[in-house]
Protein backbone atom coordinates (compact mmCIF):
# COMPACT_ATOMS: atom_id res chain seq x y z
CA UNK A 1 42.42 -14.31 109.45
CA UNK A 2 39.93 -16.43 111.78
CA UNK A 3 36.26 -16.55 110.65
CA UNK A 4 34.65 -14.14 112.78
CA UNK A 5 30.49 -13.63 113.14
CA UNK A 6 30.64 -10.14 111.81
CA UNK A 7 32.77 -11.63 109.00
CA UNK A 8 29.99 -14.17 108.49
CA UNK A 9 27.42 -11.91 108.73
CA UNK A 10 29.14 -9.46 106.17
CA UNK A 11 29.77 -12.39 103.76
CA UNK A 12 26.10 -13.65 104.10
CA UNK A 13 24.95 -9.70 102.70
CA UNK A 14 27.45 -9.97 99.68
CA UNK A 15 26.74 -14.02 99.12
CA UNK A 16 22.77 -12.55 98.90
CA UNK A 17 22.74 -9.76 97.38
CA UNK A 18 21.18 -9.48 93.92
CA UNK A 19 21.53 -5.90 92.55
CA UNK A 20 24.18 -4.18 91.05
CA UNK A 21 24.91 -1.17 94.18
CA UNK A 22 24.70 -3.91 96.69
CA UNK A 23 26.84 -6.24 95.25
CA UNK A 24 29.47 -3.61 95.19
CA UNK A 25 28.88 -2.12 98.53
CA UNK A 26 28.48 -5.32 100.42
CA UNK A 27 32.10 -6.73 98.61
CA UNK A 28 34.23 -3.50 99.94
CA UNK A 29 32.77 -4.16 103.15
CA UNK A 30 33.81 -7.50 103.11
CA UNK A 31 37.30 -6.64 102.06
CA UNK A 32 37.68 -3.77 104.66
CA UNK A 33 36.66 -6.29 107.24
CA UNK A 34 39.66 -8.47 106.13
CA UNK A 35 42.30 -5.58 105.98
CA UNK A 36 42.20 -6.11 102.06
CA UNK A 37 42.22 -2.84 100.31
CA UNK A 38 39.31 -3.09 97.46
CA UNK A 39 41.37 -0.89 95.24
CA UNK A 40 44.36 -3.21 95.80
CA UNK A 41 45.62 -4.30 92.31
CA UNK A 42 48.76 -6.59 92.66
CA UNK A 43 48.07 -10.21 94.33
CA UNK A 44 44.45 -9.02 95.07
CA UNK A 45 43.01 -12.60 94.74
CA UNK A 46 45.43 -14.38 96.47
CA UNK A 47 45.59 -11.83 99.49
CA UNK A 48 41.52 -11.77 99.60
CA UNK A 49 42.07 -15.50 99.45
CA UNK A 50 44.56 -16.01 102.21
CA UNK A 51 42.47 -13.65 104.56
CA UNK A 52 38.87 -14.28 103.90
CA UNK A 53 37.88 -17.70 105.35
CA UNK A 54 33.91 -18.01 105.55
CA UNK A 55 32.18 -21.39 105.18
CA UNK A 56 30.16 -19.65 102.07
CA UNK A 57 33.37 -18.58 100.85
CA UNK A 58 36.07 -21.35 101.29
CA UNK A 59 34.16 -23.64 98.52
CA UNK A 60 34.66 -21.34 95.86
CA UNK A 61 38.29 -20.79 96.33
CA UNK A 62 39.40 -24.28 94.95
CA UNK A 63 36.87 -23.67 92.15
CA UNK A 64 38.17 -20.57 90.78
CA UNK A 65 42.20 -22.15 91.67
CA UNK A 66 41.38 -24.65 89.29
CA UNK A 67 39.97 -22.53 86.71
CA UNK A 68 43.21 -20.21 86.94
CA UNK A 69 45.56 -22.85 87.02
CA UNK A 70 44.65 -24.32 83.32
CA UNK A 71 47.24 -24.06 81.21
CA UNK A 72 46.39 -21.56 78.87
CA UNK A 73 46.90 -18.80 81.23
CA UNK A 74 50.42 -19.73 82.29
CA UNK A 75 50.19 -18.65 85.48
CA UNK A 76 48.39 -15.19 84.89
CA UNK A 77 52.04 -14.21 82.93
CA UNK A 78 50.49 -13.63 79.32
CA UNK A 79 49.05 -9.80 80.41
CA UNK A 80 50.79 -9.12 83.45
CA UNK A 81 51.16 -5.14 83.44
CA UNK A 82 48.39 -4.79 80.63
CA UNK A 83 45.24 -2.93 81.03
CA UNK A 84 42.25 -3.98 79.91
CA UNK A 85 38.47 -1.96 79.24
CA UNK A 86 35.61 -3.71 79.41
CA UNK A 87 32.74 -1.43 78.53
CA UNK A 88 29.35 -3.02 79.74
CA UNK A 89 28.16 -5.14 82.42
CA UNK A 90 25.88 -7.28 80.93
CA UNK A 91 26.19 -11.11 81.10
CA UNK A 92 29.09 -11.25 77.84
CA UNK A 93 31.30 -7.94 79.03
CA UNK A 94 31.62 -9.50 82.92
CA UNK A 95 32.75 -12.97 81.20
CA UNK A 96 35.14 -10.85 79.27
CA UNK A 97 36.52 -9.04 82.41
CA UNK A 98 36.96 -12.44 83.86
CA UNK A 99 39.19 -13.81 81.01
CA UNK A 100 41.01 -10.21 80.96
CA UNK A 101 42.04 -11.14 85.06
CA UNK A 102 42.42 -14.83 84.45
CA UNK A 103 45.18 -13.57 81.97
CA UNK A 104 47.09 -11.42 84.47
CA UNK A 105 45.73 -8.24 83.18
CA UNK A 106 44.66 -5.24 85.42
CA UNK A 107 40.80 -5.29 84.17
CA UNK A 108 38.32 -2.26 84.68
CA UNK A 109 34.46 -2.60 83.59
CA UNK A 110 32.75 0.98 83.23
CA UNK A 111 28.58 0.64 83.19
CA UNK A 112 26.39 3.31 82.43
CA UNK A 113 23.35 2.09 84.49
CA UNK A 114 22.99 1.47 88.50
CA UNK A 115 21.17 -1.63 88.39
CA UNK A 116 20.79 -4.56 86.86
CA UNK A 117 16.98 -4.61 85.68
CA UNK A 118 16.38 -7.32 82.70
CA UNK A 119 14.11 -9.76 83.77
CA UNK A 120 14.12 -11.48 80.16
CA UNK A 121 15.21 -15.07 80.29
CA UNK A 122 17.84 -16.65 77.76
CA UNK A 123 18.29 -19.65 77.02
CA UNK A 124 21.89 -21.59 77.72
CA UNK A 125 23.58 -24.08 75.65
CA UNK A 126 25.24 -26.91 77.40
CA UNK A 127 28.72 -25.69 77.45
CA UNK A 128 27.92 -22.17 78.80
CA UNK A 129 26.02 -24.02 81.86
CA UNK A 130 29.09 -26.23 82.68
CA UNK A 131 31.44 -22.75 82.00
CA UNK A 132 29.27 -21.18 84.41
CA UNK A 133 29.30 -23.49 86.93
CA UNK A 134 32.92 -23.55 87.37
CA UNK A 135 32.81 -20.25 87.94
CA UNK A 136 30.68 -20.46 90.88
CA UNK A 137 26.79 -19.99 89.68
CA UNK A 138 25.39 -22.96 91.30
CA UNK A 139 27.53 -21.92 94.62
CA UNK A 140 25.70 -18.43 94.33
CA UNK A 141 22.32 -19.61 93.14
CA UNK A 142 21.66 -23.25 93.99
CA UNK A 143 18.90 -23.48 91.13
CA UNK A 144 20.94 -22.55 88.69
CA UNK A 145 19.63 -24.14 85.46
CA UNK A 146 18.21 -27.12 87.56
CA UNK A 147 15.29 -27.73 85.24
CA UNK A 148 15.28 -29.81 82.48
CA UNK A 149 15.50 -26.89 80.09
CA UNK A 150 18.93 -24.44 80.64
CA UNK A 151 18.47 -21.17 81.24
CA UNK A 152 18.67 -18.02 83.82
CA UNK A 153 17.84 -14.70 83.44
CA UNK A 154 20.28 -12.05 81.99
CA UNK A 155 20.32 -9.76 85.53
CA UNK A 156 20.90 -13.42 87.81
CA UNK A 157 23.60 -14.00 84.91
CA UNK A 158 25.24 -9.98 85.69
CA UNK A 159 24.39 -10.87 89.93
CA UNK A 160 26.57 -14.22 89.60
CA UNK A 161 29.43 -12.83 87.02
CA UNK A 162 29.77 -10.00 89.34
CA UNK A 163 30.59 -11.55 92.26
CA UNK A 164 33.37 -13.54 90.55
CA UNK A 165 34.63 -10.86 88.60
CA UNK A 166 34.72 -9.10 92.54
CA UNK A 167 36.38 -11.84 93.99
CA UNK A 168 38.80 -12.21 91.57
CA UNK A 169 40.23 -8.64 91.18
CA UNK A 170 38.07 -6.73 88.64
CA UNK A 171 37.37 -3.38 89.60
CA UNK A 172 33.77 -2.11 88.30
CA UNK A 173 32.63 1.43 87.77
CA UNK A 174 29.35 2.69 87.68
CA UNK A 175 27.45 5.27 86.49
CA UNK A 176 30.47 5.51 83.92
CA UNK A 177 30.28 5.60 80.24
CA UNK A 178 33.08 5.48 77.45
CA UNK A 179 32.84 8.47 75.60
CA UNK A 180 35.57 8.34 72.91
CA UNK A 181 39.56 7.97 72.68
CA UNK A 182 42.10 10.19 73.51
CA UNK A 183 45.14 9.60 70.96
CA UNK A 184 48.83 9.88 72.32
CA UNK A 185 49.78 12.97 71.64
CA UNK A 186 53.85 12.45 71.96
CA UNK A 187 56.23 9.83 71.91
CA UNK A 188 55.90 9.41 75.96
CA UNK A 189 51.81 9.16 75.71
CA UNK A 190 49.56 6.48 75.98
CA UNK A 191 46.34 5.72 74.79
CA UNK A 192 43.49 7.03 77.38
CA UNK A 193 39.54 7.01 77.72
CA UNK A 194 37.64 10.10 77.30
CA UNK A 195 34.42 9.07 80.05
CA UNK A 196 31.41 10.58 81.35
CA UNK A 197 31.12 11.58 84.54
CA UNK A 198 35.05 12.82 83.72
CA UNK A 199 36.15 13.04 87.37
CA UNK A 200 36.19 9.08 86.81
CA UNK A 201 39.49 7.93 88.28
CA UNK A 202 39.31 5.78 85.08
CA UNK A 203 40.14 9.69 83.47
CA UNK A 204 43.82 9.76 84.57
CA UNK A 205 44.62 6.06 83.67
CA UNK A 206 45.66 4.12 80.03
CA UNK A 207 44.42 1.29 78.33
CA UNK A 208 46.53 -1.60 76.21
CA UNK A 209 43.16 -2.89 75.16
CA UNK A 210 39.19 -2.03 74.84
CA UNK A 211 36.48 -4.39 74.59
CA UNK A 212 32.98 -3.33 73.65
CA UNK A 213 30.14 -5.68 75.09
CA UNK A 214 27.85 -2.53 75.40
CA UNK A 215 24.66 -3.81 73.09
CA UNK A 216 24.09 -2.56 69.78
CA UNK A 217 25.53 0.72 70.34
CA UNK A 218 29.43 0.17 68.81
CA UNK A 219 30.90 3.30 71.42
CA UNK A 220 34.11 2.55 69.63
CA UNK A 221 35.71 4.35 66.82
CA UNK A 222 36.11 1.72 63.72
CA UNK A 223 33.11 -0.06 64.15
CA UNK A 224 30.17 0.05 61.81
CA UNK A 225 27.16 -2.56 61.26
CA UNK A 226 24.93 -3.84 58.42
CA UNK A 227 21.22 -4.79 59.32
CA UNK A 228 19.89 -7.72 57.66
CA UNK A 229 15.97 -8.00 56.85
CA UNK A 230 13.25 -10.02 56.44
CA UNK A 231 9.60 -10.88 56.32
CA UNK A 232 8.00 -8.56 59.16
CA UNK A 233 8.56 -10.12 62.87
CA UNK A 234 7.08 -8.86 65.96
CA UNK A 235 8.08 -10.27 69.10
CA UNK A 236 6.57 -9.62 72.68
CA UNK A 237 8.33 -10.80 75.62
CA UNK A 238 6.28 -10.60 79.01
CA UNK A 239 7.60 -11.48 82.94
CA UNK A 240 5.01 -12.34 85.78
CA UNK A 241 5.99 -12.59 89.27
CA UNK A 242 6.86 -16.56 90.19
CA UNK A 243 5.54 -16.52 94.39
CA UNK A 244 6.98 -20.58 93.65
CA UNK A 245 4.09 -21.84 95.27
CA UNK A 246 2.53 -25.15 94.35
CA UNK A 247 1.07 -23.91 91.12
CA UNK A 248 3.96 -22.32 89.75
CA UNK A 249 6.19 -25.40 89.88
CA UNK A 250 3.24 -27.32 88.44
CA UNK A 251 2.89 -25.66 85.19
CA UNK A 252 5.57 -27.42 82.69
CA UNK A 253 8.12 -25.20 80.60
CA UNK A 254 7.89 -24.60 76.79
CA UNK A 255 11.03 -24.85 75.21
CA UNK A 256 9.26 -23.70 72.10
CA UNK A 257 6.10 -24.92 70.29
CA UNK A 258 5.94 -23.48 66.60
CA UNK A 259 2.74 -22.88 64.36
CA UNK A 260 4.67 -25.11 62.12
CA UNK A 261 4.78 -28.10 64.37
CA UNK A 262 1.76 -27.62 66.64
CA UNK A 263 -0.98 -26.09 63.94
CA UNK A 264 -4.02 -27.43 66.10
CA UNK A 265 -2.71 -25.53 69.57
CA UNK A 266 -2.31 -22.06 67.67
CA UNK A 267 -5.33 -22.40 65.26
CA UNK A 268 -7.82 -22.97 68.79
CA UNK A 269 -5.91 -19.98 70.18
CA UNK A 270 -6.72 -17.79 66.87
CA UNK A 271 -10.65 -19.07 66.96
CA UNK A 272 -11.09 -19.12 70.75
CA UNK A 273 -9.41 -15.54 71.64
CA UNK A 274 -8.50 -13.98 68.52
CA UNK A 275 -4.68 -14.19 69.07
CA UNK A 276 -2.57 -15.28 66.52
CA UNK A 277 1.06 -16.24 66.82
CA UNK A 278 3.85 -18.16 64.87
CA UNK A 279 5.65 -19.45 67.91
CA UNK A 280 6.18 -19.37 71.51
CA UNK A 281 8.63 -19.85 74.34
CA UNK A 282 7.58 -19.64 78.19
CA UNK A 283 10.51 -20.45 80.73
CA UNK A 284 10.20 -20.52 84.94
CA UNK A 285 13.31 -18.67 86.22
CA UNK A 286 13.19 -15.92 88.44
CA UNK A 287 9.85 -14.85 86.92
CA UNK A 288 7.37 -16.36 84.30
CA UNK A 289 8.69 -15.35 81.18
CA UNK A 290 7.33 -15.44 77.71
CA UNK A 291 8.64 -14.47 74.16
CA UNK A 292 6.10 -15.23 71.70
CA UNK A 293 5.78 -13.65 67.57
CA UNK A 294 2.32 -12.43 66.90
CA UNK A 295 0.75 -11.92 63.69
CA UNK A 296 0.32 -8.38 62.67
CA UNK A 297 -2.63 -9.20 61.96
CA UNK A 298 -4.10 -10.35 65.02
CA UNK A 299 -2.69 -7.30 66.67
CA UNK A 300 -4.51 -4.56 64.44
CA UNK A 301 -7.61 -6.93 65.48
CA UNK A 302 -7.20 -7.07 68.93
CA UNK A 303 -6.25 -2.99 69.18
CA UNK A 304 -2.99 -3.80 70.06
CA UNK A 305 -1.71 -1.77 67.31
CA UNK A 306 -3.78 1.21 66.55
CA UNK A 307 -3.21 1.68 62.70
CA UNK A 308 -1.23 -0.22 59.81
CA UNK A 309 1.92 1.33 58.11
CA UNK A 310 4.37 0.67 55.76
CA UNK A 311 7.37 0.64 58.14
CA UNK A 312 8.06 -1.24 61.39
CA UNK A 313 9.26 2.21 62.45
CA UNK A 314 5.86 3.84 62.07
CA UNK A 315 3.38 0.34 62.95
CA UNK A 316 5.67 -0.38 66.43
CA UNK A 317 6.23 3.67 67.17
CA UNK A 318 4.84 4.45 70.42
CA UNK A 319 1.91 6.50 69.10
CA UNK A 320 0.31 3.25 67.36
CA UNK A 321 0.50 1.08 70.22
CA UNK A 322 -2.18 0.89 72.76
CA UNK A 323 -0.64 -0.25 75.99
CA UNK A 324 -3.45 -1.89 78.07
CA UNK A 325 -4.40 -3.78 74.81
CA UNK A 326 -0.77 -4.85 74.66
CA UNK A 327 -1.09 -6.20 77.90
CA UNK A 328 -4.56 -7.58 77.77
CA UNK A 329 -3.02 -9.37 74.75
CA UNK A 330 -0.11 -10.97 76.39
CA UNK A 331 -1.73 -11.95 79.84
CA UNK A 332 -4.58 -13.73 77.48
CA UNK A 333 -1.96 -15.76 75.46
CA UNK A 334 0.03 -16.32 78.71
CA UNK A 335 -2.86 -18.02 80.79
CA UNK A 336 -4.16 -20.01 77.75
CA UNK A 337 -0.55 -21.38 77.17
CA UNK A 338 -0.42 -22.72 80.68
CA UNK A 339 -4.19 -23.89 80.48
CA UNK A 340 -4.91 -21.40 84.02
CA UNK A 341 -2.59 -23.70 86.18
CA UNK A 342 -0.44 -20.41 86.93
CA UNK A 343 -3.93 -18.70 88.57
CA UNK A 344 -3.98 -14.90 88.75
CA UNK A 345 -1.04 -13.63 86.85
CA UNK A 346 0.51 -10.44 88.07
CA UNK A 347 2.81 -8.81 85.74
CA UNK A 348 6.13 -8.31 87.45
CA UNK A 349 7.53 -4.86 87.39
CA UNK A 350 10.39 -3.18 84.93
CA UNK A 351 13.34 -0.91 85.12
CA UNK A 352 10.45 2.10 85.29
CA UNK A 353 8.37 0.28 87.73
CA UNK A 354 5.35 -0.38 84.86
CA UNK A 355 4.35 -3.86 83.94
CA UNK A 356 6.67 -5.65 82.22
CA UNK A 357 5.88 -6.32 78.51
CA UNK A 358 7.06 -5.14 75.64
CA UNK A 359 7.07 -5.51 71.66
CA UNK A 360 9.53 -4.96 69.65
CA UNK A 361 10.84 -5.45 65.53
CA UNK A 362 13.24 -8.26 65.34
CA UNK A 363 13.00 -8.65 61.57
CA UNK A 364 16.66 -7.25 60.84
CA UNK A 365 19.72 -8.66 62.80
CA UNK A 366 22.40 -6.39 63.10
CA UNK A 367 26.15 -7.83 61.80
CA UNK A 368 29.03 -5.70 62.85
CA UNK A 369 31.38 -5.48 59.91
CA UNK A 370 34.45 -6.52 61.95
CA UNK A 371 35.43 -7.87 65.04
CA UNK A 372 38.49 -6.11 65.75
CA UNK A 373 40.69 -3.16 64.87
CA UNK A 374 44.26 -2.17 66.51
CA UNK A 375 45.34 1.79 66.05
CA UNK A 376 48.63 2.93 66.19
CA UNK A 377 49.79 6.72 66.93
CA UNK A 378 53.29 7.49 68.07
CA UNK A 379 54.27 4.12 68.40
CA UNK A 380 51.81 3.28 70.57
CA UNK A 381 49.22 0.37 69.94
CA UNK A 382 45.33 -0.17 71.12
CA UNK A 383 43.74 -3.35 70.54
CA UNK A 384 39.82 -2.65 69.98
CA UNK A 385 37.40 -5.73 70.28
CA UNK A 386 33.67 -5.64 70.74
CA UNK A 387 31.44 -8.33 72.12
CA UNK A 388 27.96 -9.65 72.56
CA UNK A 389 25.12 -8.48 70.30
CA UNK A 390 27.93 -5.88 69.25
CA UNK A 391 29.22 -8.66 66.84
CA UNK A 392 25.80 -9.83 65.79
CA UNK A 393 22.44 -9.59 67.21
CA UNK A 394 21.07 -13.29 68.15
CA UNK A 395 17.36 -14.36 68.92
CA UNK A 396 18.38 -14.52 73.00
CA UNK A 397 15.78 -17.03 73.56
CA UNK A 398 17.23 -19.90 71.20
CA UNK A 399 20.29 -19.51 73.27
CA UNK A 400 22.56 -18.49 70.46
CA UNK A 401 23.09 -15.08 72.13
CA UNK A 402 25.19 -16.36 74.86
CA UNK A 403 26.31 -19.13 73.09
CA UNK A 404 28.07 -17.19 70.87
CA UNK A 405 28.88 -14.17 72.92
CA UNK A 406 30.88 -16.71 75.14
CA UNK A 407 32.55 -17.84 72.32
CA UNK A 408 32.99 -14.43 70.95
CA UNK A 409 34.53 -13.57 74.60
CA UNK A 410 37.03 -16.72 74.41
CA UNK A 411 37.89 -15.67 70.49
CA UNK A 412 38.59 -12.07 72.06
CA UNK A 413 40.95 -12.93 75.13
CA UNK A 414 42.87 -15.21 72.58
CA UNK A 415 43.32 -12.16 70.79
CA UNK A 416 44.73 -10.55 73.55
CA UNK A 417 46.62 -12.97 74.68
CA UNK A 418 48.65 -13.08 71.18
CA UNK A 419 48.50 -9.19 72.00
CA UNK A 420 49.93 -9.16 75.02
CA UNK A 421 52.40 -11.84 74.35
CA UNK A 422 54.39 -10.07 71.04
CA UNK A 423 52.43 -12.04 68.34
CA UNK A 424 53.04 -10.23 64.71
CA UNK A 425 49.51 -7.11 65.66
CA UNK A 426 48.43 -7.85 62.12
CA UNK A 427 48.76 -11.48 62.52
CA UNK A 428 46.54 -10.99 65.97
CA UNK A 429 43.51 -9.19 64.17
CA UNK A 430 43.44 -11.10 61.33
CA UNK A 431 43.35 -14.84 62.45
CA UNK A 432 40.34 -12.43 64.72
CA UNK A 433 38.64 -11.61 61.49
CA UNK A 434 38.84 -15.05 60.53
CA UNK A 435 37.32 -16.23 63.62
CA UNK A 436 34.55 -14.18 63.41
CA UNK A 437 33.79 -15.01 60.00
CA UNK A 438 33.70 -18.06 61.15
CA UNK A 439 31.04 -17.76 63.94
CA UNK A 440 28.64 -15.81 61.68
CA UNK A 441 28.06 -18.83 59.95
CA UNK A 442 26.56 -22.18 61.10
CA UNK A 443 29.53 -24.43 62.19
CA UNK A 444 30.24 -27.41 64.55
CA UNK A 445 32.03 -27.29 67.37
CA UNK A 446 34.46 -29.89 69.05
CA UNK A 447 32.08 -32.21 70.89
CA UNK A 448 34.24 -32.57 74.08
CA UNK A 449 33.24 -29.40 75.94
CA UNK A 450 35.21 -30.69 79.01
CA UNK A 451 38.27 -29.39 76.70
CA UNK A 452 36.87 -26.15 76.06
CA UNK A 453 39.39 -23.08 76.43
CA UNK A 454 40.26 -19.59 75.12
CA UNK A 455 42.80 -21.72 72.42
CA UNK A 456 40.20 -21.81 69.12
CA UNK A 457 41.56 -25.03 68.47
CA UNK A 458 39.82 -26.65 71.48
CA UNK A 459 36.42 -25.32 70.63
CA UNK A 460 36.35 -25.22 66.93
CA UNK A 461 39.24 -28.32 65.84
CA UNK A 462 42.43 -28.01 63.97
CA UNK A 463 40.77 -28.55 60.32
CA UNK A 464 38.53 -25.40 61.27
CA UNK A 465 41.20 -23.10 61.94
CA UNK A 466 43.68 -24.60 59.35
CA UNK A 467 40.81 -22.70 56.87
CA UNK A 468 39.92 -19.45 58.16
CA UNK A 469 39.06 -16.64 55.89
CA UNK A 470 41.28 -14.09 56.76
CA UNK A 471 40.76 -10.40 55.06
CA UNK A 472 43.33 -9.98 52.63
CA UNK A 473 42.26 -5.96 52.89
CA UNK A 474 43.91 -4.55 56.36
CA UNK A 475 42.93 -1.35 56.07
CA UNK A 476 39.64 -1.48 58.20
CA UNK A 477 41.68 -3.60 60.73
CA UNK A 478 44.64 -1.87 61.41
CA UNK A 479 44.46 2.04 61.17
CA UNK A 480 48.32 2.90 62.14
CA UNK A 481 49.93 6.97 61.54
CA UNK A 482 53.64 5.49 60.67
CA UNK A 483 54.64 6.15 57.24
């Protein structure tokens, strides 16, 4: 089909839009003007492809060609027929839905919320910026990490991984959330989704495979977490509005100064304002945004916190904190960071429309106890996989929350690959376990990125993976009702 204006114009609203109902909206339009049903699951990229010819458009198509056509995909054969469940829409369970597609698999992501509202900022290692860019970031967002420090915040992450996982044939569904399992009940059932709102379409189909990218909340049956402690940390993370004017391109990044390292910076700050802190992060992306760990100290001083207790429970409860100190607190650290060159700082606004600050505990880091888990009832198999801070809760602004939920993501679509594909299931789920194993810890990875791939061999080398620590105990791994 020709390139028509109301094509163009139709493109232009879906190549702009930045929230989650508009995105959506703006695609089936798109494919309706095309004759290209947006339900349509057989061929759907290649027919969308062959019909939708925009100048916005046509640059992505040999972008996301080449990305397909890598060998480890085989030519979208390894999960033709499969089903895959992605639950969550954050940054980690739309990269996931895109290696589910990429595979051949019929992918559906179910998200509780109607918008994408996180302003926070992560930080990017180097390999997730150049996997990122091939999947069409920089075409959607031409400053995508064009500073000298990577990173992008986690709703222009969702925005950009949306629009590929649209283009390429995942179907979303929001407000939807998983609920539980429904077990086959007889020989001829499969495994299905219990959601909420039930009248879900989602409700009458079945699943070869979940994956759980949903946050610390492990939806799925199985899946259990240990929280690891330490010395008392409290973090506040604030966003101001960037207007990008003169002064806010000015003012130079922070990729993180450190009491430690800088002792002269954070002792004047201490004497001068009263505000004590142990380190501190500020990043220009779509807002100003700050993550900085504050004495408790200082906070009791300051009136931040209204009384000390025992438990981070009690001393971070809503009750104790007093708001307009918090944000008194933050804006004052904020504008002597950046020495005033930012001028009047105006908070920007959250998913409730209040200024956007907050503090939170992030002395224990939650560790999910496995990675993966296949049941078996009747005969029939479902290969469970979680995701993201699911696996184990990172400190987003040092980057090694997406840099490990991507590689968590790759680990997982290996996995269901070797699912898909036959592999031994107990074989599958354990080289899993090993994998994951392995990421808890502090390992190297193969320094040629370029070569980077769902294959663990390309990312973590052959003397890695020739030593995994498997579980030798299979019973939290692979809960099965044959005798």
């Amino acid at each position: 089909m020709s390139e028509s204006k109301g094509l163009g114009k139709l493109f232009r609203a879906f190549f702009e839009a930045n929230d989650l109902q508009e995105i959506v909206s703006t695609f089936r339009a798109v494919c309706r003007e095309v004759e290209v049903d947006p339900d349509q699951r057989e061929n759907f990229y290649q027919t969308l492809k062959e019909r939708l010819h925009d100048w916005r458009c046509d640059p992505l198509w040999p972008m996301l060609d080449e990305r397909l056509a890598r060998p480890v995909y085989e030519g979208q054969s390894p999960c033709k027929g499969k089903r895959l469940l992605v639950v969550g829409a954050g940054p980690i369970g739309l990269r996931m839905a895109i290696e589910g597609i990429m595979l051949g698999a019929e992918v559906d992501v179910v998200e509780k919320r109607e918008s994408f509202t996180r302003n926070n900022v992560v930080h990017l290692w180097p390999f997730v910026v150049q996997d990122l860019k091939g999947l069409g970031a920089k075409h959607f967002h031409s400053r995508f990490c064009s500073g000298s420090i990577h990173h992008a915040a986690i709703r222009l992450l969702q925005v950009l991984l949306l629009k590929t996982c649209l283009l390429l044939g995942v179907k979303i569904h929001f407000p939807v959330s998983f609920q539980d399992l429904i077990e086959p009940q007889t020989d001829s059932d499969d495994w299905r989704v219990l959601f909420e709102p039930p009248t879900t379409p989602l409700s009458s189909q079945t699943f070869d495979s979940i994956i759980a990218a949903d946050g610390k909340q492990y939806c799925l049956p199985g899946f259990t977490g240990k929280e690891f402690r330490a010395k008392l940390a409290i973090g506040i993370t604030m966003n101001f509005v960037n207007n990008r004017k003169k002064s806010d391109i000015l003012v130079e990044e922070i990729g993180g100064w450190s009491y430690h390292c800088d002792q002269a910076f954070f002792n004047k700050l201490a004497k001068d304002h009263g505000i004590e802190l142990e380190n501190i992060v500020y990043y220009k992306d779509e807002t100003h945004y700050f993550v900085m760990t504050a004495k408790k100290s200082s906070l009791l001083e300051k009136g931040v916190l209204l009384k000390d207790y025992p438990t981070s429970g009690e001393l971070l409860s809503r009750d104790n904190v007093c708001r307009d100190a918090l944000v008194d607190y933050a804006k004052e650290a904020a504008v002597y960071t950046t020495k005033g060159g930012l001028g009047e700082l105006v908070f920007a606004p959250n998913y409730r429309g209040d200024k956007d600050v907050a503090m939170f505990d992030f002395t224990g880091m939650m560790y999910s106890d496995n990675a993966s888990k296949i049941l078996e009832r009747k005969g029939k198999k479902l290969l469970l996989g979680i995701a993201g801070d699911s696996l184990f809760e990172s400190f987003w602004p040092t980057g090694s929350g997406m840099g490990r939920g991507v590689l968590g993501v790759f680990d997982a679509a290996w996995m269901f690959k070797r699912f898909c594909q036959g592999d031994p299931p107990l074989e599958v789920v354990k080289e899993r376990e090993g994998l994951f194993n392995g990421l808890r810890s502090v390992f190297s990875l193969v320094s040629n990125t370029n070569g980077y791939t769902i294959d663990p061999v390309t990312r973590y080398g052959l003397a890695r993976m020739s030593s995994l620590s498997v579980p030798q105990d299979t019973t939290q791994i692979y809960d099965t009702d044959a005798v």
